[in-house]
Protein backbone atom coordinates (compact mmCIF):
# COMPACT_ATOMS: atom_id res chain seq x y z
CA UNK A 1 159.16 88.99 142.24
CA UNK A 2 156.60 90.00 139.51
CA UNK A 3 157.34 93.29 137.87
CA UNK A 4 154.46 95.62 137.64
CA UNK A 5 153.32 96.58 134.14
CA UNK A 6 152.23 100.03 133.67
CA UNK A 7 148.94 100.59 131.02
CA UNK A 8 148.98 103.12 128.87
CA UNK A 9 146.07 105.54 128.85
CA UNK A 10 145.69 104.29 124.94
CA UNK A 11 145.40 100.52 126.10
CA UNK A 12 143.22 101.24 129.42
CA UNK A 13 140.94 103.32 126.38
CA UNK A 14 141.00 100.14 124.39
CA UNK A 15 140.15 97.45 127.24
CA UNK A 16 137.54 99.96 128.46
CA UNK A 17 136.05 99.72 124.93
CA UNK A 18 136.57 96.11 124.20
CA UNK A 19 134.26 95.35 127.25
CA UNK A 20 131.98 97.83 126.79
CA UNK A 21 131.28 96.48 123.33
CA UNK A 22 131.35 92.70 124.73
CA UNK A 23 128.49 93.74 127.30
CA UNK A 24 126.76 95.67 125.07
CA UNK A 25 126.61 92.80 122.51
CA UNK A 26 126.06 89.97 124.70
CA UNK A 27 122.92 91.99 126.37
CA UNK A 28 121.36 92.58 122.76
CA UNK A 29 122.35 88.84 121.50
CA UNK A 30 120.54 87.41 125.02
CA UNK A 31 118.07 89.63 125.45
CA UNK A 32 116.85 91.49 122.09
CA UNK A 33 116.87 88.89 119.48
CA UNK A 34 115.00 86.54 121.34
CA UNK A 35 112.50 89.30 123.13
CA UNK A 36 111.48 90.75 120.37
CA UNK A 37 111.32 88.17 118.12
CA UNK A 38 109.58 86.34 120.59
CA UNK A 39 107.25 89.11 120.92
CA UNK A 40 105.83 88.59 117.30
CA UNK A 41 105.90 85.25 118.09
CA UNK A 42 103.44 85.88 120.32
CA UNK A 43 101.52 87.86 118.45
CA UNK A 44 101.62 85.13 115.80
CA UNK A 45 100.14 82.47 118.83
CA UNK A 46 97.29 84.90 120.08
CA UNK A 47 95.90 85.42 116.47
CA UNK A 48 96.05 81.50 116.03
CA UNK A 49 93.35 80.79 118.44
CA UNK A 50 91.30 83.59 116.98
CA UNK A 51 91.45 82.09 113.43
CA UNK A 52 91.29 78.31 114.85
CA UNK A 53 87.94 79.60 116.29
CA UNK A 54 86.49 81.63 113.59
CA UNK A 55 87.91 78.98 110.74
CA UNK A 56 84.75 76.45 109.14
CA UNK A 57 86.98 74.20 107.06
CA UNK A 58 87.66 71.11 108.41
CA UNK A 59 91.81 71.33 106.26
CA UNK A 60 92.01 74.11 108.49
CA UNK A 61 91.39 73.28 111.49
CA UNK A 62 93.17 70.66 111.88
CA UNK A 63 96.31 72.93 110.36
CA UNK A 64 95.42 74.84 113.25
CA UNK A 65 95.35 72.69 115.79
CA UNK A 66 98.75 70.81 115.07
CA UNK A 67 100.39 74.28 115.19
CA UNK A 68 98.89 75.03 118.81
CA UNK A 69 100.48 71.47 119.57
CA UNK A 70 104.18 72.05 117.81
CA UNK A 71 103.76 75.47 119.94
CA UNK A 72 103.20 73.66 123.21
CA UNK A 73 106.19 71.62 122.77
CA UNK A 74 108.06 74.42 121.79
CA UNK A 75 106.79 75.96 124.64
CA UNK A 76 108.00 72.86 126.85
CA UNK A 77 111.62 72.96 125.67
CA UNK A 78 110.67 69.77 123.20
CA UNK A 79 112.42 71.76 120.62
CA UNK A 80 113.01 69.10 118.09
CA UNK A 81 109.76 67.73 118.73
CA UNK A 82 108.57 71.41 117.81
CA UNK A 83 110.53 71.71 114.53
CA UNK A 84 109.11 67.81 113.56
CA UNK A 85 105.81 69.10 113.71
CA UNK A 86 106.40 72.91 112.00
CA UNK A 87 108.35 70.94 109.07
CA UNK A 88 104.80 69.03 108.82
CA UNK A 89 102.77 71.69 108.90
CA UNK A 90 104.87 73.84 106.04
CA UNK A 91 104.84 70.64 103.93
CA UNK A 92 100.87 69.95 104.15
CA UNK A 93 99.49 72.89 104.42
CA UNK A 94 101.58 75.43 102.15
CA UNK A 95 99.62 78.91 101.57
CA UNK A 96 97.19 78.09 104.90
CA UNK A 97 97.75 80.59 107.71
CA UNK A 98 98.84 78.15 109.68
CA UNK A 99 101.55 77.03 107.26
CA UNK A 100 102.58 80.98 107.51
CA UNK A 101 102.91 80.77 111.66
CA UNK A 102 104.46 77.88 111.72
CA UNK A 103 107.55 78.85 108.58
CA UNK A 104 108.50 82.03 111.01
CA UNK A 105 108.29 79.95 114.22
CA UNK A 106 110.95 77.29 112.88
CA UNK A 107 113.35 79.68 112.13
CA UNK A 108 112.72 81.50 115.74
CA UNK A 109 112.88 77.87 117.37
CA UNK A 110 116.73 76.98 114.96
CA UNK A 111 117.32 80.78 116.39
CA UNK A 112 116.88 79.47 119.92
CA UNK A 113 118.90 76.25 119.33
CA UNK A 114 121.70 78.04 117.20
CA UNK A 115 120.76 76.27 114.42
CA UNK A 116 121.78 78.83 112.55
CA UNK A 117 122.11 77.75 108.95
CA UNK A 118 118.13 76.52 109.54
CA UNK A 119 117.07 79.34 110.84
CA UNK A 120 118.23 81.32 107.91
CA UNK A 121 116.56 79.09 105.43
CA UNK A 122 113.05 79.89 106.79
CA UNK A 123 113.58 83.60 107.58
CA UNK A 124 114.17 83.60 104.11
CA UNK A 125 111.54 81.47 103.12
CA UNK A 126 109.06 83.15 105.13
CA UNK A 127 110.70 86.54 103.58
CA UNK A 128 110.11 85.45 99.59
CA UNK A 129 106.67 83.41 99.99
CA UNK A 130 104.88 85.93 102.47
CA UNK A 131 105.19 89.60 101.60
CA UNK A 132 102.35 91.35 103.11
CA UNK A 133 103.32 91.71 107.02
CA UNK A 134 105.50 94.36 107.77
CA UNK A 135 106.34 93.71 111.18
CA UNK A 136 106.76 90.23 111.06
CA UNK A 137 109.08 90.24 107.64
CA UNK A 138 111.23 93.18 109.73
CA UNK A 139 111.45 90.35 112.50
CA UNK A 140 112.02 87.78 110.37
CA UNK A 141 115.22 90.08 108.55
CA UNK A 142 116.30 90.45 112.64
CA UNK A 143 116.68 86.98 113.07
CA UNK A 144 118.42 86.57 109.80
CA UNK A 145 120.71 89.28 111.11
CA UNK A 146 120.98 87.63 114.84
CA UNK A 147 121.86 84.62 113.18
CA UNK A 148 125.36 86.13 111.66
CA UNK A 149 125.51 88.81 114.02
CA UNK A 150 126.26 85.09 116.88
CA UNK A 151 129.07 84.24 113.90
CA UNK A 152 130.68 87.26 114.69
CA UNK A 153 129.83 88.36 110.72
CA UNK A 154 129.38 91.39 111.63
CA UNK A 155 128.67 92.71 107.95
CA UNK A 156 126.73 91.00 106.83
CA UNK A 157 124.73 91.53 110.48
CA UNK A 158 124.92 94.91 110.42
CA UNK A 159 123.22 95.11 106.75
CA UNK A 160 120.13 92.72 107.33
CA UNK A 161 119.50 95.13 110.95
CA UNK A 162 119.59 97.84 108.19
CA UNK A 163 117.30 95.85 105.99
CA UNK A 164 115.06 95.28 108.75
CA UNK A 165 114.77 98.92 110.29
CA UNK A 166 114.06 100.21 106.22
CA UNK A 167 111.39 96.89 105.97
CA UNK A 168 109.22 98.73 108.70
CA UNK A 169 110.73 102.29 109.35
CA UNK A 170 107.68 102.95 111.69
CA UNK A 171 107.24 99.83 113.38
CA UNK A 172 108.14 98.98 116.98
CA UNK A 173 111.08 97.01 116.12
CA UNK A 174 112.92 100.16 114.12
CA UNK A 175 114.90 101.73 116.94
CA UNK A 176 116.66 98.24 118.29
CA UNK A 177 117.14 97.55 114.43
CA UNK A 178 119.08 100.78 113.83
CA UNK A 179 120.87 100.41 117.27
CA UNK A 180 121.79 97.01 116.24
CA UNK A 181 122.77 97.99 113.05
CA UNK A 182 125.29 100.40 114.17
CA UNK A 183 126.98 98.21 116.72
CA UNK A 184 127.56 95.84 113.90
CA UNK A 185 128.63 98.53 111.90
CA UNK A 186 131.38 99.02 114.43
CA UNK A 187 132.28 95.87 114.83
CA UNK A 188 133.38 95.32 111.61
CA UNK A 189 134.95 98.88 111.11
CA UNK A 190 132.31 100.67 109.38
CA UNK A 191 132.44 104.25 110.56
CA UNK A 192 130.82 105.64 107.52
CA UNK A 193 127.41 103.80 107.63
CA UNK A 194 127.97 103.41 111.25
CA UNK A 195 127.74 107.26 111.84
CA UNK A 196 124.66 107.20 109.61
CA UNK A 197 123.30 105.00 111.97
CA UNK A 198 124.51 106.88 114.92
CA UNK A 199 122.90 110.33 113.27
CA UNK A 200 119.50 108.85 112.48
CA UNK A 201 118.89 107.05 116.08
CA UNK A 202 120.54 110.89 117.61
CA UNK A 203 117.31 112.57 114.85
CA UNK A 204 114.80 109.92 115.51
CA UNK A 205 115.02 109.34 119.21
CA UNK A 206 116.73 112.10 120.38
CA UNK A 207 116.61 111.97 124.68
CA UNK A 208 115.72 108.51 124.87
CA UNK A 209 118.14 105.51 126.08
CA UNK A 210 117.93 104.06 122.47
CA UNK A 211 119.88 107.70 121.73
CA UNK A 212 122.08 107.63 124.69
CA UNK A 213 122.87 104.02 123.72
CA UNK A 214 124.25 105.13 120.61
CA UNK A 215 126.04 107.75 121.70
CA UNK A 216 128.24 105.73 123.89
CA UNK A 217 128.29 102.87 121.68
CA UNK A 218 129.71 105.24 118.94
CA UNK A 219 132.01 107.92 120.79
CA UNK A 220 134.07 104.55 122.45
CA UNK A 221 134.46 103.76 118.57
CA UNK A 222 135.35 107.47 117.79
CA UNK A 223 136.43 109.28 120.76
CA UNK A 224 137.28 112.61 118.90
């Protein structure tokens, strides 16, 4: 006969919180990172095919035209292919705006593939060669943070998501940053700049679910 074990209210707290926090984190890493990321990405692809057009020079051009191809078989799930040809493109064509696209892309395609040590290299590189797009060096910080956020290094995550939210404080990207940055924060036993976190998002988007999110996240972390 098995002999029933009675939970304590403290443990039942605990496991309560310990999935919470699981769910919570596994939502962001599958759905955020790659979302929003992949909605500058976008962004990224649509102004391509204006510049392709408008573009005279012949250099260009063809810059231009081997990105739309490394995007298409990025698009296809040819994912090495896709890095082959971004490598190429940063290599040949360093300072064109195609060189640019194609330096965030690879580290959003070594994101995808959990390449992470990759992907890092050109956040960073697009981070210290390109300094004049706010939104796209605040998603390029993200996916630095994604990267150890997936290593469980939860510091180091939680700083880069504060990074990022401070890179672009009103850009669309600033309320998941600060969300993420708390629940990093937490993770690795922050409570200090988590509650700073927790404060701001309560100031800044006070009513919304981004608020509401943060209130739960943080009062399972600090119940009284």
């Amino acid at each position: 006969m098995y002999q029933k074990v009675k939970l304590s209210k403290r443990k039942i707290k605990e496991d309560k919180f310990t999935a919470f926090m699981l769910k919570s984190k596994s939502w962001f890493i599958e759905n955020w990172q790659f979302t929003v990321i992949g909605v500058v990405a976008a962004i990224l692809l649509a102004t391509a095919g204006t510049y392709y057009t408008a573009s005279q020079a012949s250099r260009q051009q063809e810059a231009a035209t081997r990105l739309s191809r490394a995007v298409m078989d990025y698009r296809n799930e040819n994912n090495q292919v896709a890095i082959m040809s971004l490598s190429q493109i940063v290599e040949e064509y360093g300072g064109d705006y195609s060189a640019r696209q194609a330096t965030f892309l690879l580290g959003k395609v070594n994101l995808k593939i959990r390449n992470y040590p990759e992907a890092i290299r050109y956040f960073e590189m697009y981070l210290s060669t390109y300094r004049d797009d706010k939104l796209i060096r605040a998603s390029a910080l993200a996916g630095i943070a994604g990267c150890y956020e997936d290593q469980a290094n939860f510091a180091e995550a939680a700083n880069k998501y504060a990074e990022a939210s401070e890179e672009y404080p009103e850009g669309p990207m600033n309320g998941d940053c600060q969300l993420s940055a708390l629940r990093n924060y937490l993770e690795a036993g922050d409570a200090e700049n988590a509650r700073l976190f927790y404060e701001s998002l309560n100031a800044d988007f006070k009513g919304t679910e981004l608020a509401n999110t943060a209130t739960r996240l943080f009062m399972e972390k600090n119940p009284g």
